[in-house]
Protein backbone atom coordinates (compact mmCIF):
# COMPACT_ATOMS: atom_id res chain seq x y z
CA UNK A 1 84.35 -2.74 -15.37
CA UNK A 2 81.02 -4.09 -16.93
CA UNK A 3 81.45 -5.57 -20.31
CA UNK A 4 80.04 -2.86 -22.60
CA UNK A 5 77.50 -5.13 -24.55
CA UNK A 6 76.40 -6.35 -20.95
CA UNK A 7 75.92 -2.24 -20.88
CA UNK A 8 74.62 -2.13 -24.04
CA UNK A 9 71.89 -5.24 -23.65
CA UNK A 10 70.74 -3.65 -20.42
CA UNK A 11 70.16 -0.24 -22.01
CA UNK A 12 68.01 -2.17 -24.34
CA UNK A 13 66.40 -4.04 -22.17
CA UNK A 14 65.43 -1.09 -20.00
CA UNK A 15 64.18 0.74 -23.11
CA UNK A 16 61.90 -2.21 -24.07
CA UNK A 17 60.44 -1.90 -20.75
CA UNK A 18 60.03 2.02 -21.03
CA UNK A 19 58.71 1.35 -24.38
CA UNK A 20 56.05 -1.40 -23.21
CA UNK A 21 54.98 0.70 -20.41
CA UNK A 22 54.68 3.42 -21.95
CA UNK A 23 51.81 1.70 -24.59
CA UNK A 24 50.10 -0.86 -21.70
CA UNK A 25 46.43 -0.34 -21.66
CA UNK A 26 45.91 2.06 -18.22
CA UNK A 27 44.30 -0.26 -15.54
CA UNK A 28 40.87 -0.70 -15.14
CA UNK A 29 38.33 1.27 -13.26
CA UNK A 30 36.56 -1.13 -10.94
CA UNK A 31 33.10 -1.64 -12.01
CA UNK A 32 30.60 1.32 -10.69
CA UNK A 33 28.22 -0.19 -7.93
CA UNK A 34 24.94 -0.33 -8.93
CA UNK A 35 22.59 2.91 -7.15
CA UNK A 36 20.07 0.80 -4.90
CA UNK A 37 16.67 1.51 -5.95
CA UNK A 38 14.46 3.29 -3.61
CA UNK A 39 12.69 1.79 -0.75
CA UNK A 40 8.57 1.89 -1.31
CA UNK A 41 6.56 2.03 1.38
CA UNK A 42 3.04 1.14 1.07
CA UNK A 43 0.90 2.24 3.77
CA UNK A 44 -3.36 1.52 2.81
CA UNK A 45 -6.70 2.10 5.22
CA UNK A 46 -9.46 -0.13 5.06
CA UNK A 47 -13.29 0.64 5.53
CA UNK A 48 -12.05 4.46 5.39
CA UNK A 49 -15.41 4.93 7.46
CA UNK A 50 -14.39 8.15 10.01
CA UNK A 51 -14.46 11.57 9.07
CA UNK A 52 -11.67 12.68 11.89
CA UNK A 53 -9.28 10.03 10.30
CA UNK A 54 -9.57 10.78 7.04
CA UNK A 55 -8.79 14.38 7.53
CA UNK A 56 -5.81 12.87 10.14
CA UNK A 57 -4.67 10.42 7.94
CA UNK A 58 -4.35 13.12 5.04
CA UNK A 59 -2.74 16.16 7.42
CA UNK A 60 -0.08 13.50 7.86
CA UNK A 61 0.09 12.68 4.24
CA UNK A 62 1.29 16.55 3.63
CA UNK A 63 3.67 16.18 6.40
CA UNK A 64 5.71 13.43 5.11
CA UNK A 65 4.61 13.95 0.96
CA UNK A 66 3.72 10.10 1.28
CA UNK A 67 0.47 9.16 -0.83
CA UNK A 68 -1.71 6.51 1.01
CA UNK A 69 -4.44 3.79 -0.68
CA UNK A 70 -8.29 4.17 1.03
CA UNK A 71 -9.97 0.87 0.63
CA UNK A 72 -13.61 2.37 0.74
CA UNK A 73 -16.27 0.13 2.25
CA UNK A 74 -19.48 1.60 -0.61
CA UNK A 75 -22.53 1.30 2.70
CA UNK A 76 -20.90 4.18 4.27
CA UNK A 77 -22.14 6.01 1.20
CA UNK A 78 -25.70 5.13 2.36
CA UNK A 79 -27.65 6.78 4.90
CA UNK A 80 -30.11 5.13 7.16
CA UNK A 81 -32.88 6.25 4.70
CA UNK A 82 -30.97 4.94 1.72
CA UNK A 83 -29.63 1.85 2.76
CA UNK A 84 -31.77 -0.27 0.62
CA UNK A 85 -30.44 0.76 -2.32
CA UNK A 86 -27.86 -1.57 -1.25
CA UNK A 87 -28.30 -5.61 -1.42
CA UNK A 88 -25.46 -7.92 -0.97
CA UNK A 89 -25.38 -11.79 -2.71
CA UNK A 90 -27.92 -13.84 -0.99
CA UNK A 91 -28.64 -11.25 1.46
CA UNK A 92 -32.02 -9.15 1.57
CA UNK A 93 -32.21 -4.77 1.05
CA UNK A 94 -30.10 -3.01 3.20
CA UNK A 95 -27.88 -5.79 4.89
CA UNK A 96 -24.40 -4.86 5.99
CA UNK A 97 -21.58 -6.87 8.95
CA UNK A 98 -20.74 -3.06 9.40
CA UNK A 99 -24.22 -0.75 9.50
CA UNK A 100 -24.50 2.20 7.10
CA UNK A 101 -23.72 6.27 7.45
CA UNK A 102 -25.52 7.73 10.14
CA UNK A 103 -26.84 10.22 8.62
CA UNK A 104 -26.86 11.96 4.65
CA UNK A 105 -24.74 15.01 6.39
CA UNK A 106 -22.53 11.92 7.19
CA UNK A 107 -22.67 10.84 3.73
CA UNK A 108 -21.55 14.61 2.21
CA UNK A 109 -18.78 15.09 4.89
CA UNK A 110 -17.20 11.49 3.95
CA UNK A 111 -17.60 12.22 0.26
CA UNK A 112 -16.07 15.47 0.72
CA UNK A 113 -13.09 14.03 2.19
CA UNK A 114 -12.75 11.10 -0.97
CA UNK A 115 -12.86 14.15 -3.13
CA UNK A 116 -9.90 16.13 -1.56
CA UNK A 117 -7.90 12.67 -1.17
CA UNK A 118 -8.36 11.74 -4.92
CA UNK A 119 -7.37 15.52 -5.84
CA UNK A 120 -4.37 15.30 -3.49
CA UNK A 121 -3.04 11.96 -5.72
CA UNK A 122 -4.44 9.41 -3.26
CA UNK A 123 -5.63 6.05 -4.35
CA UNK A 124 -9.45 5.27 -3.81
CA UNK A 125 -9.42 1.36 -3.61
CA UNK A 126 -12.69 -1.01 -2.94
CA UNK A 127 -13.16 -3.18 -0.25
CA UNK A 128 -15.98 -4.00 -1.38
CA UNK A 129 -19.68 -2.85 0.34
CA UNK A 130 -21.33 -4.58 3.42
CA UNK A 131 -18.47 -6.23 4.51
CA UNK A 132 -19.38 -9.79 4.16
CA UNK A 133 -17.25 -12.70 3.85
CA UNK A 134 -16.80 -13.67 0.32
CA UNK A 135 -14.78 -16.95 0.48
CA UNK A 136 -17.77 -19.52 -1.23
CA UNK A 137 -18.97 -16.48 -3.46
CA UNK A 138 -18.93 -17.27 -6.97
CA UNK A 139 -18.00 -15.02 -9.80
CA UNK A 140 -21.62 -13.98 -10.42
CA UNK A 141 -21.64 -12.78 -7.08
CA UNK A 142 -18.66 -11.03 -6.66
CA UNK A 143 -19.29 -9.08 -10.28
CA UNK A 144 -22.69 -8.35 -8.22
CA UNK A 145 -20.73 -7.03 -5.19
CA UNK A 146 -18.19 -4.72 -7.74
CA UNK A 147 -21.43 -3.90 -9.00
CA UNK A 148 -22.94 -2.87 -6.18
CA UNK A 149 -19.78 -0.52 -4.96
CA UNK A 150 -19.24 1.44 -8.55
CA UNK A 151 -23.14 2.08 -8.82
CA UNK A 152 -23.24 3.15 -5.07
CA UNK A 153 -19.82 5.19 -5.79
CA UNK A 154 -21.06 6.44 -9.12
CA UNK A 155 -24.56 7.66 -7.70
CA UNK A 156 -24.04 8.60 -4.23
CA UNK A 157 -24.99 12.27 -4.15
CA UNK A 158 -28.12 11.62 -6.40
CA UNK A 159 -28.81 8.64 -4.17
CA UNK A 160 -28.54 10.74 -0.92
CA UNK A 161 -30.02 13.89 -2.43
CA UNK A 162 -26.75 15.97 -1.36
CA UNK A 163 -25.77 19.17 -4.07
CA UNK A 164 -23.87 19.94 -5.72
CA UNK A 165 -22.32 16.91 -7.12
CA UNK A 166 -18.69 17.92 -8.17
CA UNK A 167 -17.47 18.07 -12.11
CA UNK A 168 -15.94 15.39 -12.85
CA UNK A 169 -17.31 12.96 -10.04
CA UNK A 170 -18.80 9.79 -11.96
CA UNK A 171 -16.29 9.75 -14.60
CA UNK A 172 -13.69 9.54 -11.08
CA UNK A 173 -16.05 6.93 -10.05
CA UNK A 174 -15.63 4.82 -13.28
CA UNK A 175 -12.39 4.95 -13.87
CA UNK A 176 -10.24 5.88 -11.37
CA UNK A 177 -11.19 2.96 -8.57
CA UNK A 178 -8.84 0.74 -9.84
CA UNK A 179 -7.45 -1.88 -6.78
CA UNK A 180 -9.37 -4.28 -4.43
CA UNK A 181 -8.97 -5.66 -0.56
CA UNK A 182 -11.45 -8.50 0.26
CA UNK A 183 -13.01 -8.17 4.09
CA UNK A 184 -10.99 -10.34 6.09
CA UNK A 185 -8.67 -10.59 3.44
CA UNK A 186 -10.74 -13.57 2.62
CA UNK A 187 -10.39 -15.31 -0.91
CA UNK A 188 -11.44 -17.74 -3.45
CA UNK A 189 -10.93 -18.54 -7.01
CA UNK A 190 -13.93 -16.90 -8.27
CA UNK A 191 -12.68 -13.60 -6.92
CA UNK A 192 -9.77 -13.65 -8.87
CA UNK A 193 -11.86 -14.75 -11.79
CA UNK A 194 -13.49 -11.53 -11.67
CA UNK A 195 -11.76 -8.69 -10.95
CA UNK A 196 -10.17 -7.95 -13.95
CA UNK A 197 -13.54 -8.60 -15.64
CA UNK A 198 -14.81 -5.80 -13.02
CA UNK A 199 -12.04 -3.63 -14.63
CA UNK A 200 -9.71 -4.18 -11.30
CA UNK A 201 -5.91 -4.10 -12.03
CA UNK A 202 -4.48 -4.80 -8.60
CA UNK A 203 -5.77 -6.68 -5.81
CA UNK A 204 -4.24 -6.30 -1.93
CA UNK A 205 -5.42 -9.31 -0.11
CA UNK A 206 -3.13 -11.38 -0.08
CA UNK A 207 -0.49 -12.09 3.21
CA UNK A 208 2.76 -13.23 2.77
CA UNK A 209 6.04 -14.89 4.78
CA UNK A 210 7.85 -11.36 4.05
CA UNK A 211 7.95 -8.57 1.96
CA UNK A 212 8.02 -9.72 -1.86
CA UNK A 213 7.79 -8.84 -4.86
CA UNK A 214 3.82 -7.99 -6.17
CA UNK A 215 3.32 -10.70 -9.04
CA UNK A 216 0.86 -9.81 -11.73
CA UNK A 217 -1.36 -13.08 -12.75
CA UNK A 218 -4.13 -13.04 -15.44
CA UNK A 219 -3.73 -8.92 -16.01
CA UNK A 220 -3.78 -8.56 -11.53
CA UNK A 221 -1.09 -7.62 -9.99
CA UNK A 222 -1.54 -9.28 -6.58
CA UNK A 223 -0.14 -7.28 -2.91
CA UNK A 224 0.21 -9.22 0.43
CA UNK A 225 0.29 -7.87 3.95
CA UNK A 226 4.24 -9.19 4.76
CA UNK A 227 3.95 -11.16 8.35
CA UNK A 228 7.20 -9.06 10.78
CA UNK A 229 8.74 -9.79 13.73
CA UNK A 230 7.29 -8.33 16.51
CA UNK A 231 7.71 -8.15 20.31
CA UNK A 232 10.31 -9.53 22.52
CA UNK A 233 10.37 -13.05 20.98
CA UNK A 234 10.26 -11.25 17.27
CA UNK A 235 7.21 -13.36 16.11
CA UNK A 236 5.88 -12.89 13.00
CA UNK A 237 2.57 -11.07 12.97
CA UNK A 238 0.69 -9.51 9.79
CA UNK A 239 1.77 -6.06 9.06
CA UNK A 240 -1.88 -4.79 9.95
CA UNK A 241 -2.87 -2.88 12.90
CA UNK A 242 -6.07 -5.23 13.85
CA UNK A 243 -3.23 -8.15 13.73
CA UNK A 244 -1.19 -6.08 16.59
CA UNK A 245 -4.46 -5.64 18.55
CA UNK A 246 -5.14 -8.95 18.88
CA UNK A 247 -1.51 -9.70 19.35
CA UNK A 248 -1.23 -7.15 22.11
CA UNK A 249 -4.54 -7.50 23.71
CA UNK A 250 -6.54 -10.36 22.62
CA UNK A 251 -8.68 -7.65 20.77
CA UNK A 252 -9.74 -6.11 23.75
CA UNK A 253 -9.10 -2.49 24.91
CA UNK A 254 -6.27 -2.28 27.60
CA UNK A 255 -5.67 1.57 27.37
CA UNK A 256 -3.32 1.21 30.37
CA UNK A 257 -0.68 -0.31 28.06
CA UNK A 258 -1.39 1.99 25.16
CA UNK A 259 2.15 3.27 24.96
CA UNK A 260 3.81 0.01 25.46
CA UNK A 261 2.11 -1.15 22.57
CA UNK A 262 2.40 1.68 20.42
CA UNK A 263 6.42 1.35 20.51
CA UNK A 264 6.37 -2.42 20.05
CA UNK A 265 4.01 -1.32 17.12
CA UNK A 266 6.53 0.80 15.60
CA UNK A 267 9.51 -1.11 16.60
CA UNK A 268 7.88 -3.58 14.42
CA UNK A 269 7.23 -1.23 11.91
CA UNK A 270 10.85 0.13 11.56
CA UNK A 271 12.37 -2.81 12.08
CA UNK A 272 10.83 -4.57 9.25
CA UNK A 273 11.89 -1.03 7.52
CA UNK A 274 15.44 -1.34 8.13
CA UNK A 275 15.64 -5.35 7.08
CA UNK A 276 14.71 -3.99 4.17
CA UNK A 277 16.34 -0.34 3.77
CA UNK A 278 19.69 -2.09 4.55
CA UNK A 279 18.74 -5.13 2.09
CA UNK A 280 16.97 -5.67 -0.74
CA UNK A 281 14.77 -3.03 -0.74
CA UNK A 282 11.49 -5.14 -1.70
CA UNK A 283 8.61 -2.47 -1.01
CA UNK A 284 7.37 -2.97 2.43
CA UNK A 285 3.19 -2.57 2.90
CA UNK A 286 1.47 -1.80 5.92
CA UNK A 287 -2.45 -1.81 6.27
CA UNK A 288 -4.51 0.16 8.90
CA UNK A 289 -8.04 0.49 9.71
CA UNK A 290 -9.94 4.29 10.83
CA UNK A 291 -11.11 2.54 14.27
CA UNK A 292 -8.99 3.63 17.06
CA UNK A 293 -7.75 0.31 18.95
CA UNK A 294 -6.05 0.73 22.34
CA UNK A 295 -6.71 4.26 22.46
CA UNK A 296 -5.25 4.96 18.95
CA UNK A 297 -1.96 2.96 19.58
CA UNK A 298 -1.05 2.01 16.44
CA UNK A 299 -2.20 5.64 14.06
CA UNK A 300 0.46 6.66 17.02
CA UNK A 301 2.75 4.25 15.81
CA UNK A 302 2.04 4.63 12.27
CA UNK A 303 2.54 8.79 12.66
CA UNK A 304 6.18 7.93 14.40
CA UNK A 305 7.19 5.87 11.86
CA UNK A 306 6.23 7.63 8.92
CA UNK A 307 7.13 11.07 10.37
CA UNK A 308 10.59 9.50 10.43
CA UNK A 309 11.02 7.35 6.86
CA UNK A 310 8.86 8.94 4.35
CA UNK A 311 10.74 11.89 4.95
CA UNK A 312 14.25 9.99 4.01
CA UNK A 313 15.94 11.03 0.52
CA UNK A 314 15.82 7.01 -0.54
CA UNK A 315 12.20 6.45 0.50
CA UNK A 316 8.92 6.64 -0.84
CA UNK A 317 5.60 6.00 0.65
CA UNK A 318 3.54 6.01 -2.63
CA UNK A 319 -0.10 4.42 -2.98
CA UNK A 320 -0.42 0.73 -4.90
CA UNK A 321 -2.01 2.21 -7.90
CA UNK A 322 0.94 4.50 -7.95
CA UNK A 323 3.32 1.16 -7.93
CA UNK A 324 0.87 -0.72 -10.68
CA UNK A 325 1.15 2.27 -13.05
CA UNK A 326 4.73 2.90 -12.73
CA UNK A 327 5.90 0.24 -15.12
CA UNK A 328 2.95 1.48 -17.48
CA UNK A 329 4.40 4.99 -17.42
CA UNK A 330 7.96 3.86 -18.65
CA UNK A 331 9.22 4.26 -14.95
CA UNK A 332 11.51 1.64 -14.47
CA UNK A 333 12.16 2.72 -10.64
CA UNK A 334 9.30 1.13 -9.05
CA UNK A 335 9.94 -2.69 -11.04
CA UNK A 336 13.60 -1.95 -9.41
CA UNK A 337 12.66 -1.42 -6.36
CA UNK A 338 10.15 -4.04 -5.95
């Protein structure tokens, strides 16, 4: 028989452990996982020169509900007639690498289609006017090429003589222009001297290693094209479309391949989508031109691609204003995101 204060010392002891159990603190949820941010997609046009790719270009925009940047090249507000009204630093009247509109019905069609891309919350961007290569420009000439674009912008149906100008137009041309891509993506100090002087607030010509984060320096909050792997040996190659092309076919036309390149085109594309998607989720930007190269391989590739991700409940394929003035509007989703 047990010894009864044996008994008695166990009873105690099993109380004390009752009694200690019973006032523990109750274990500890594990910490919640942070919700990963969003991917941004950033998907911009430069030159924005053809009137069947604008109206593409925004047809797939209300497909997907993605909102795209136009870099507008200002000559292709100028008819043949008009072209003088344009002169580029150290050039003569009515210079341009790319020509002008070919005609002022041109000129209404493609201002037409700005209007109905601004209304639909698309960016408007510069890439400046004639297209020249700005790398030894200095900052007087580059404030002469901004110039040139928002008094071109601002004036363009008094300039071409096309009514009725729309309410609201010059104060959209004033204000609302807001980011810049250099032709050729080609840079120097002076530019970035003067483009928040010109009243810029992002600039887009920049390339990087990989996606990144935008950095803001000086007030200008500076974009790169990310360099992907691409093709069989997963190179890296600029996310642009004229990059591919010369990738794919030394910049010459090989329409006989046009589908082979337009899926290593969006292989590339979604690839460099999912490194990201499944990663960090640093915004990803892509940058197209309106000329059709290898029989429109790559707006193929680019419809694909975006048919499939901008749709996606964790994507968004917004314009780079719309990522610049996200911070600004108290929306903390974009800095998360990238």
């Amino acid at each position: 028989m047990p010894h009864p204060f044996r008994v008695l010392a166990l009873s105690l002891a099993s109380l004390a452990g009752s009694a200690a159990s019973a006032f523990a603190d109750p274990p500890k949820s594990p910490e919640p996982i942070p919700a990963k941010p969003k991917q941004i997609v950033l998907i911009s046009f430069d030159s924005a020169r053809e009137i069947s790719q604008w109206q593409r270009s925004r047809a797939l925009a209300k497909r997907t509900g993605a909102h795209f940047t136009y870099f507008l090249s200002c000559v292709f507000l100028l008819s043949p007639e008009t072209r003088a009204e344009y002169i580029a630093p150290g050039k003569g009247a009515g210079k341009s690498n790319i020509g002008f509109a070919a005609s002022k019905q041109e000129v209404a069609d493609r201002l037409e289609q700005i209007r109905l891309a601004a209304a639909e919350g698309h960016d408007i961007g510069s890439h400046a006017c004639g297209h020249f290569d700005g790398k030894d420009w200095s900052k007087t000439d580059w404030l002469a090429e901004f110039g040139a674009f928002r008094h071109i912008l601002e004036n363009a149906y008094a300039i071409n003589s096309v009514s009725p100008e729309p309410p609201g137009w010059r104060d959209f041309a004033r204000h609302a222009v807001i980011g810049f891509r250099a032709p050729y993506l080609s840079t120097d100090k002076a530019l970035y001297e003067a483009l928040p002087e010109a009243g810029f607030q992002y600039d887009a010509s920049g390339v990087s290693n990989g996606p990144a984060l935008p950095p803001t320096k000086n007030g200008t909050t500076r974009f790169a094209l990310p360099q992907i792997p691409e093709g069989p040996k997963s190179k890296p190659v600029v996310a642009m479309d004229y990059n591919l092309y010369v990738r794919h076919s030394g910049g010459y036309e090989m329409p006989a391949k046009a589908d082979e390149f337009a899926d290593r085109a969006y292989q590339a594309f979604r690839g460099a989508f999912d490194a990201q998607y499944n990663g960090k989720r640093l915004p990803l930007e892509l940058g197209f031109h309106f000329t059709q190269m290898n029989g429109g391989t790559y707006w193929n590739a680019l419809e694909r691609f975006a048919g499939e991700v901008c749709v996606m409940q964790q994507v968004e394929c917004i314009s780079l204003r719309d990522y610049v003035e996200r911070p600004r509007a108290g929306d903390r989703q974009a800095m998360a995101g990238g």
